[in-house]
PDB file of N, CA and C in Angstrom:
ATOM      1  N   UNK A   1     -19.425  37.044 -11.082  1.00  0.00           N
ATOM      2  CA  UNK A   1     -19.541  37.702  -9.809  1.00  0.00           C
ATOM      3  C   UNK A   1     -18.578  38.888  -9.827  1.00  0.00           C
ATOM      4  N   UNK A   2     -18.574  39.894  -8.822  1.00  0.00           N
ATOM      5  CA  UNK A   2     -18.177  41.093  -8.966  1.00  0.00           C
ATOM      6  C   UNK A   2     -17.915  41.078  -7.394  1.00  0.00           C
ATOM      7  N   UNK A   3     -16.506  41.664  -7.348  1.00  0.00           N
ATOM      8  CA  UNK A   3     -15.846  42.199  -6.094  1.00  0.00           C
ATOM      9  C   UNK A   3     -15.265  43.128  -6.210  1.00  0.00           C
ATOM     10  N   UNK A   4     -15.274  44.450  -6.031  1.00  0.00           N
ATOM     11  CA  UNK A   4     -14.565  46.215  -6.100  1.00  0.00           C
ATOM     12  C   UNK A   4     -14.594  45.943  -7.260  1.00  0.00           C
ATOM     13  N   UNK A   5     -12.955  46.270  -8.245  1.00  0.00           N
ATOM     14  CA  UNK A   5     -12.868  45.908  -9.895  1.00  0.00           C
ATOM     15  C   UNK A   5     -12.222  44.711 -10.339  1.00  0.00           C
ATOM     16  N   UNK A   6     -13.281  43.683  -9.347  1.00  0.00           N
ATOM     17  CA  UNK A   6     -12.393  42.581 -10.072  1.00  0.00           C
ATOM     18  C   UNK A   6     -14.227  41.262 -10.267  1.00  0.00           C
ATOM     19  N   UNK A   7     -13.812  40.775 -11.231  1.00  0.00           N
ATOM     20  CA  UNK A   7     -14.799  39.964 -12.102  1.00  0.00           C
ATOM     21  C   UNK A   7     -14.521  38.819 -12.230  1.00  0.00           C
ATOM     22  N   UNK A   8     -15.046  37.853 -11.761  1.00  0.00           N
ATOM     23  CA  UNK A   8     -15.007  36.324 -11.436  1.00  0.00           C
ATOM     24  C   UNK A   8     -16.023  35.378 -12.602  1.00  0.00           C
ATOM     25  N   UNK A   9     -15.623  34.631 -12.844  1.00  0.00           N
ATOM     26  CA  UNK A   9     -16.472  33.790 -13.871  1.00  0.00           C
ATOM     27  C   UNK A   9     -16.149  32.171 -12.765  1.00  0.00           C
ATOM     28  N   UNK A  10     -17.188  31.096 -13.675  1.00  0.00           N
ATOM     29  CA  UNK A  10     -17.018  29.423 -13.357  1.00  0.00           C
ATOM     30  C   UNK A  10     -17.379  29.080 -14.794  1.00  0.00           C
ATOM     31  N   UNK A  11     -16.107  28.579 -15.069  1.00  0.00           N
ATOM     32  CA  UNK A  11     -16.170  27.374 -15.911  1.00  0.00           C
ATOM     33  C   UNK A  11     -16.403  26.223 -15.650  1.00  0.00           C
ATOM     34  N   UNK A  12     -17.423  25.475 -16.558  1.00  0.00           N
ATOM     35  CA  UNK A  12     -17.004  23.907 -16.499  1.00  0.00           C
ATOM     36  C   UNK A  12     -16.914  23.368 -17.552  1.00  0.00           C
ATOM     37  N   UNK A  13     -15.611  22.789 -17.695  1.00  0.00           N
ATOM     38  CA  UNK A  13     -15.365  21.734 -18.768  1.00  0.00           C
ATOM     39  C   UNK A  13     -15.029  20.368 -19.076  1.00  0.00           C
ATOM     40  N   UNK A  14     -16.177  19.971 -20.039  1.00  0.00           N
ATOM     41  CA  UNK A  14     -16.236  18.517 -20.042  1.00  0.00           C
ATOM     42  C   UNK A  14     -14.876  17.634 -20.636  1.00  0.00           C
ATOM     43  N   UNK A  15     -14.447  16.908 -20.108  1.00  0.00           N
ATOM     44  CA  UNK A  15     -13.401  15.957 -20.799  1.00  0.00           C
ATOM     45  C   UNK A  15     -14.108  14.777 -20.517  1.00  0.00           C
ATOM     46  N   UNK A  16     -13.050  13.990 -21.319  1.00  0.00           N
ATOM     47  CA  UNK A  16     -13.408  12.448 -21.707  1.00  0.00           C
ATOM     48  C   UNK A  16     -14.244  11.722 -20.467  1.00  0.00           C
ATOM     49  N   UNK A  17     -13.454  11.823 -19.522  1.00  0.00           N
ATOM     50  CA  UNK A  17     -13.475  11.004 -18.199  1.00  0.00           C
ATOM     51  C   UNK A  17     -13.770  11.627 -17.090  1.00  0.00           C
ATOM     52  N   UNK A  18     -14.013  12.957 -16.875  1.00  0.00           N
ATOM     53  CA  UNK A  18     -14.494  13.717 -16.013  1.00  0.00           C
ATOM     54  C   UNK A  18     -14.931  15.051 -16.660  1.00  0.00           C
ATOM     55  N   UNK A  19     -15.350  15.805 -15.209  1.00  0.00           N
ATOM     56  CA  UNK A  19     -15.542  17.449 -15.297  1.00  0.00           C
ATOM     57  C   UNK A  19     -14.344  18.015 -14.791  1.00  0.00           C
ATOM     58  N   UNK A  20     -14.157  19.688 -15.449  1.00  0.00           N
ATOM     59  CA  UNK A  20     -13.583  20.060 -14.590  1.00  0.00           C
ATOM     60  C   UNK A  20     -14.265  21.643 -14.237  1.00  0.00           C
ATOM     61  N   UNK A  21     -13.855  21.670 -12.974  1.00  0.00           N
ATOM     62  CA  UNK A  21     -14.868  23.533 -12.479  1.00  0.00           C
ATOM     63  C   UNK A  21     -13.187  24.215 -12.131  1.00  0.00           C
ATOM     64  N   UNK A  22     -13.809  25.666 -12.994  1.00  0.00           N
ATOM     65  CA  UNK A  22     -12.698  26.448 -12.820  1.00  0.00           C
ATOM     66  C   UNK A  22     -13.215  28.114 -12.274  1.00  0.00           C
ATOM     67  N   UNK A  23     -12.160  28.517 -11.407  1.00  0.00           N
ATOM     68  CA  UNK A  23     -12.960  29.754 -10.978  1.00  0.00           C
ATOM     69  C   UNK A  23     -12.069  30.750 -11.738  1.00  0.00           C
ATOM     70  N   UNK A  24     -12.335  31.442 -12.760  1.00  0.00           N
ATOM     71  CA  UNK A  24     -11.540  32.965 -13.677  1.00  0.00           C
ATOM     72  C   UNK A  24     -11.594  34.214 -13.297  1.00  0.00           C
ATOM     73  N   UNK A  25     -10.643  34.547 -12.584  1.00  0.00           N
ATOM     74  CA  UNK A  25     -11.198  36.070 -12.320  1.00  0.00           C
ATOM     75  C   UNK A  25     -10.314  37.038 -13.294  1.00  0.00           C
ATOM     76  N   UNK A  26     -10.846  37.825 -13.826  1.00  0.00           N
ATOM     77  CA  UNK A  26      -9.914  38.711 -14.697  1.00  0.00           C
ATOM     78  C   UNK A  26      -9.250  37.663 -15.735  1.00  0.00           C
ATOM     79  N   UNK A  27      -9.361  36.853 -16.110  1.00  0.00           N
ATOM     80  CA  UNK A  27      -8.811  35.687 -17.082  1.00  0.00           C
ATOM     81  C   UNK A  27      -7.781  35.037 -16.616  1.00  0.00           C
ATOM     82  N   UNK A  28      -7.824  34.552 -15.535  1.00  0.00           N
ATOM     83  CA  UNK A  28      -6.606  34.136 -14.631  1.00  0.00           C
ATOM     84  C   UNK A  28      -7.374  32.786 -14.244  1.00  0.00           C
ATOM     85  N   UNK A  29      -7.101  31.717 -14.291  1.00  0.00           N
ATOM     86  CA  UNK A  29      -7.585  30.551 -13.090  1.00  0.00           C
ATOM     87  C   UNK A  29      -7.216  30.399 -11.561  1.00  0.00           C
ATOM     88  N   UNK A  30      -7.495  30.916 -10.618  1.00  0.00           N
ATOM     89  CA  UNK A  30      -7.529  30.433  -9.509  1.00  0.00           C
ATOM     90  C   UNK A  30      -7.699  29.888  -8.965  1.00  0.00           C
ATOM     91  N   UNK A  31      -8.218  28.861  -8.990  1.00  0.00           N
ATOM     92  CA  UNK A  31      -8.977  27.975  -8.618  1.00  0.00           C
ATOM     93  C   UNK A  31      -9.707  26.674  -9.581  1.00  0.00           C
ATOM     94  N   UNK A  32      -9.207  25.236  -9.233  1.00  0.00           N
ATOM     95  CA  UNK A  32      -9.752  24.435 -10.658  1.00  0.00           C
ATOM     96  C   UNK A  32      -9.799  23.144  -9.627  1.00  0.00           C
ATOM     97  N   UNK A  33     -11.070  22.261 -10.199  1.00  0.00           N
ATOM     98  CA  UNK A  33     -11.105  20.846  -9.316  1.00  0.00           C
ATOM     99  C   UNK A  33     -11.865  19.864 -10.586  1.00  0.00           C
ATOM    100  N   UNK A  34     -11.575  19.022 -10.061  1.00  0.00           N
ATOM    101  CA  UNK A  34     -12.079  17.797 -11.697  1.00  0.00           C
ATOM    102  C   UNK A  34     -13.270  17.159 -11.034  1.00  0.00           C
ATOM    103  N   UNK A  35     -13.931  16.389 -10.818  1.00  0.00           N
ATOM    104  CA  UNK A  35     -15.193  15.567 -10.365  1.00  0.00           C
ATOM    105  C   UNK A  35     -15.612  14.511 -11.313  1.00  0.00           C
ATOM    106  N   UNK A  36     -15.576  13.429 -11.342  1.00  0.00           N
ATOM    107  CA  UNK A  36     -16.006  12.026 -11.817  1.00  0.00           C
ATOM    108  C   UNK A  36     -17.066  12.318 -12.432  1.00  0.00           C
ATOM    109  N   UNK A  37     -18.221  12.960 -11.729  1.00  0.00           N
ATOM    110  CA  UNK A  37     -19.675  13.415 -12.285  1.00  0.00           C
ATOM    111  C   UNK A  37     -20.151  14.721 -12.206  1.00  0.00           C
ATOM    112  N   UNK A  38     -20.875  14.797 -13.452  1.00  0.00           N
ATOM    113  CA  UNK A  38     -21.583  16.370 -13.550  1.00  0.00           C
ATOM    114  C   UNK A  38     -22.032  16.905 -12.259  1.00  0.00           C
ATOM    115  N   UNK A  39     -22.981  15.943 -11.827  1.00  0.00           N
ATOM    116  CA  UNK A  39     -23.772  16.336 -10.395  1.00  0.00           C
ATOM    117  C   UNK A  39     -22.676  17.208  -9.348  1.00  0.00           C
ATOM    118  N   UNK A  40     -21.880  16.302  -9.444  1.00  0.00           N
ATOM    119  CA  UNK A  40     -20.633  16.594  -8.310  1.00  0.00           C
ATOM    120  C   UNK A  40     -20.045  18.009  -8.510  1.00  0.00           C
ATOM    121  N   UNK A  41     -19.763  18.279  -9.921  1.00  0.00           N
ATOM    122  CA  UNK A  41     -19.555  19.330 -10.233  1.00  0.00           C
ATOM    123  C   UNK A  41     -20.265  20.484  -9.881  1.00  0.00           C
ATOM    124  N   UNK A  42     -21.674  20.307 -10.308  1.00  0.00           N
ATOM    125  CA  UNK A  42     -22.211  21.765  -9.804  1.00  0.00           C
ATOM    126  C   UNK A  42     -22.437  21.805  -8.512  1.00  0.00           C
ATOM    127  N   UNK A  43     -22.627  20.545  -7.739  1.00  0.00           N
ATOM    128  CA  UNK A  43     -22.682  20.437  -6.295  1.00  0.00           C
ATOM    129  C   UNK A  43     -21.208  21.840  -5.944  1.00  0.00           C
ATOM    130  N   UNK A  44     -20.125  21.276  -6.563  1.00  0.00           N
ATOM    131  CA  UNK A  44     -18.885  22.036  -5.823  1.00  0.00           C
ATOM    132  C   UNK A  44     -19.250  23.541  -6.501  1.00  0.00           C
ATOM    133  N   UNK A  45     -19.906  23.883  -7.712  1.00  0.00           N
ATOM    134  CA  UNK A  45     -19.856  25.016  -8.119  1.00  0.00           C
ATOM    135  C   UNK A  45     -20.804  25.691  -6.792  1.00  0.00           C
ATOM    136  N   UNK A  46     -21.551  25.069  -6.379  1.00  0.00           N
ATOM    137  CA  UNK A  46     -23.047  25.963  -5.520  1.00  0.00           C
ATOM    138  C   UNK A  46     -21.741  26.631  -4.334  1.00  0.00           C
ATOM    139  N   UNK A  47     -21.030  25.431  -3.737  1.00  0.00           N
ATOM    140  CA  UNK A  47     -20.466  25.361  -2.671  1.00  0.00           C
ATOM    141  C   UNK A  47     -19.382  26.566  -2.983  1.00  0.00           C
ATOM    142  N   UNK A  48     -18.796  27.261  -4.114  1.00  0.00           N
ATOM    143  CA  UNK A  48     -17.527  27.713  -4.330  1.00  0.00           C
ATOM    144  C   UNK A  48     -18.738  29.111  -4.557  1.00  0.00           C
ATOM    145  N   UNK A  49     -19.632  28.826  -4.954  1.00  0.00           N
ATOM    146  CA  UNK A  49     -20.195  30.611  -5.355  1.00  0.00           C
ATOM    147  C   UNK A  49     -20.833  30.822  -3.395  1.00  0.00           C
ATOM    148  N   UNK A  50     -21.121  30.392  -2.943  1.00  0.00           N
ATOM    149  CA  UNK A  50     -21.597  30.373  -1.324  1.00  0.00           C
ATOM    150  C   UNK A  50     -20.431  30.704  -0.886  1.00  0.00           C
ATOM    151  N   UNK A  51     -19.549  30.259  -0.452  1.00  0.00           N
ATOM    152  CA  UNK A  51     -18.160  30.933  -0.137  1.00  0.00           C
ATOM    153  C   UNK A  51     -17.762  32.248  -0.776  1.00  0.00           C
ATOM    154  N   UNK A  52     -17.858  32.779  -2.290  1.00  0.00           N
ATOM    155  CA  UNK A  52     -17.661  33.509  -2.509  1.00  0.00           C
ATOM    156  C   UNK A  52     -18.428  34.840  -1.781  1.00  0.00           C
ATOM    157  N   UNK A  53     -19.827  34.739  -1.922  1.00  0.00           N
ATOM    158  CA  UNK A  53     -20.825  36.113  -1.608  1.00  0.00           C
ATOM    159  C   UNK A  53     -20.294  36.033  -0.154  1.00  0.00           C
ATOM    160  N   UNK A  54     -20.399  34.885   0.763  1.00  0.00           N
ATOM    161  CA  UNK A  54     -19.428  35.088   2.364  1.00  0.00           C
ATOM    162  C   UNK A  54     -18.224  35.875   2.513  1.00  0.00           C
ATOM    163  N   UNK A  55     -17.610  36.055   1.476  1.00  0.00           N
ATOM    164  CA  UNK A  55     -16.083  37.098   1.557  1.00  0.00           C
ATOM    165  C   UNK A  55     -16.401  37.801   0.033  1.00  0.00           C
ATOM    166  N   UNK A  56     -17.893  38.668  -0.184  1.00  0.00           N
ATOM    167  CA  UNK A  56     -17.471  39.909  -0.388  1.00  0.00           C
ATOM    168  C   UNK A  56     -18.303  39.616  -1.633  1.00  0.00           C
ATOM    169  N   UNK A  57     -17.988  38.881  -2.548  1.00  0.00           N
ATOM    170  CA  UNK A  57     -18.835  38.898  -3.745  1.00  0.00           C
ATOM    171  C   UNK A  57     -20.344  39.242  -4.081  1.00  0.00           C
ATOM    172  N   UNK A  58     -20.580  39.698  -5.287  1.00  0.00           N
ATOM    173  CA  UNK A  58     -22.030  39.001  -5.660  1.00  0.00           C
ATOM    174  C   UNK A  58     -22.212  39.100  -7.071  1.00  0.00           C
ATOM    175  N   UNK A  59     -22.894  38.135  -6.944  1.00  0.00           N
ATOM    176  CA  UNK A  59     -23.596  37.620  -8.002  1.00  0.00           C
ATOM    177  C   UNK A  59     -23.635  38.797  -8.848  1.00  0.00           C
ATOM    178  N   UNK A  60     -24.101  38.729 -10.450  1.00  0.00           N
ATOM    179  CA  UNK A  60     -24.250  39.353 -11.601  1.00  0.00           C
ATOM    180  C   UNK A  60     -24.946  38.901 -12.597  1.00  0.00           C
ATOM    181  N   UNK A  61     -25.883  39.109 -13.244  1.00  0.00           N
ATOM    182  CA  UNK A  61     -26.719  38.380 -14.303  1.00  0.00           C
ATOM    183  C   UNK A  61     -26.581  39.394 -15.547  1.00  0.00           C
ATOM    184  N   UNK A  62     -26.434  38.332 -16.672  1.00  0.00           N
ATOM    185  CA  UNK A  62     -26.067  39.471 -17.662  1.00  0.00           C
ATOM    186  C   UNK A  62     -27.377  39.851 -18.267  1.00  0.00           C
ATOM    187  N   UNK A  63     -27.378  41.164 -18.785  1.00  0.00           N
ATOM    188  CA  UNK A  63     -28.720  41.668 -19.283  1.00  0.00           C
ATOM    189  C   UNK A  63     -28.711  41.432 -20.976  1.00  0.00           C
ATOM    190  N   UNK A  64     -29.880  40.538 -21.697  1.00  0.00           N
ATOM    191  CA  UNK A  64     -30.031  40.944 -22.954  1.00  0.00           C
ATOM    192  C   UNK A  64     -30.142  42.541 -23.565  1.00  0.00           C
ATOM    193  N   UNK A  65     -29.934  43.361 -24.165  1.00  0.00           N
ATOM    194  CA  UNK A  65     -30.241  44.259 -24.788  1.00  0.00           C
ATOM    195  C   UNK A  65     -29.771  44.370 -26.101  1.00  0.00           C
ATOM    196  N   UNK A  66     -31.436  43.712 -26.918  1.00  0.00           N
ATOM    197  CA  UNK A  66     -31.306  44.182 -28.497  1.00  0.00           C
ATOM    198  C   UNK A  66     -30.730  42.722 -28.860  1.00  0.00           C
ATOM    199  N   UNK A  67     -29.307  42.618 -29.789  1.00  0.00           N
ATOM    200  CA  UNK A  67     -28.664  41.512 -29.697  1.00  0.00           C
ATOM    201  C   UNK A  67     -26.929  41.667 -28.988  1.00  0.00           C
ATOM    202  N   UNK A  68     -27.238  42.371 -27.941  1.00  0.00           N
ATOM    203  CA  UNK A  68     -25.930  42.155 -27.487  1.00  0.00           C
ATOM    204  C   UNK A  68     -26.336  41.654 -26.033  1.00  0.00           C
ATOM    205  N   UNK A  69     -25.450  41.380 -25.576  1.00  0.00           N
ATOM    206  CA  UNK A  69     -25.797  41.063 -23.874  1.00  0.00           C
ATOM    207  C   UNK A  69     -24.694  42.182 -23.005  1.00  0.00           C
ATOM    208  N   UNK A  70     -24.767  42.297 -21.735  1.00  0.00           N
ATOM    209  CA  UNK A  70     -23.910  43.111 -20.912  1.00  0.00           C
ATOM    210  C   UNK A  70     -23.913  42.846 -19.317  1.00  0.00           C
ATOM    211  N   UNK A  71     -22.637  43.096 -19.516  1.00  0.00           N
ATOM    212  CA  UNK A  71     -22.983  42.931 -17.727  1.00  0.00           C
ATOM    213  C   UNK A  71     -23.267  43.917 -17.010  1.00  0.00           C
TER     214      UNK A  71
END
């Protein structure tokens, strides 16, 4: 996601015993929560990108071109 010049990513990463969702903006974590289950996880990811576009964000899809991709 994209706000003025600043660039937001969501991670999720699997460990042993849970998930965890992380929000990166500029390579920074701001934001990180663990969840028992996958489901739960993207449940909170829907909920954390909905809040985001509400204060300002949006969305970004990266474009294939050739074999590189871009944002």
């Amino acid at each position: 996601m994209r706000r003025h010049e600043y660039q937001a990513r969501c991670a999720l990463m699997a460990w042993a015993v849970d998930w965890e969702l992380r929000i990166v903006v500029d390579g920074k974590t701001l934001l990180s929560e663990r969840c028992p289950r996958g489901s739960e996880a993207f449940r909170l990811a829907e909920e954390w990108r909905g809040r985001m576009i509400r204060q300002g964000w949006r969305q970004i899809t990266p474009q294939a071109i050739g074999d590189s991709v871009y944002l």
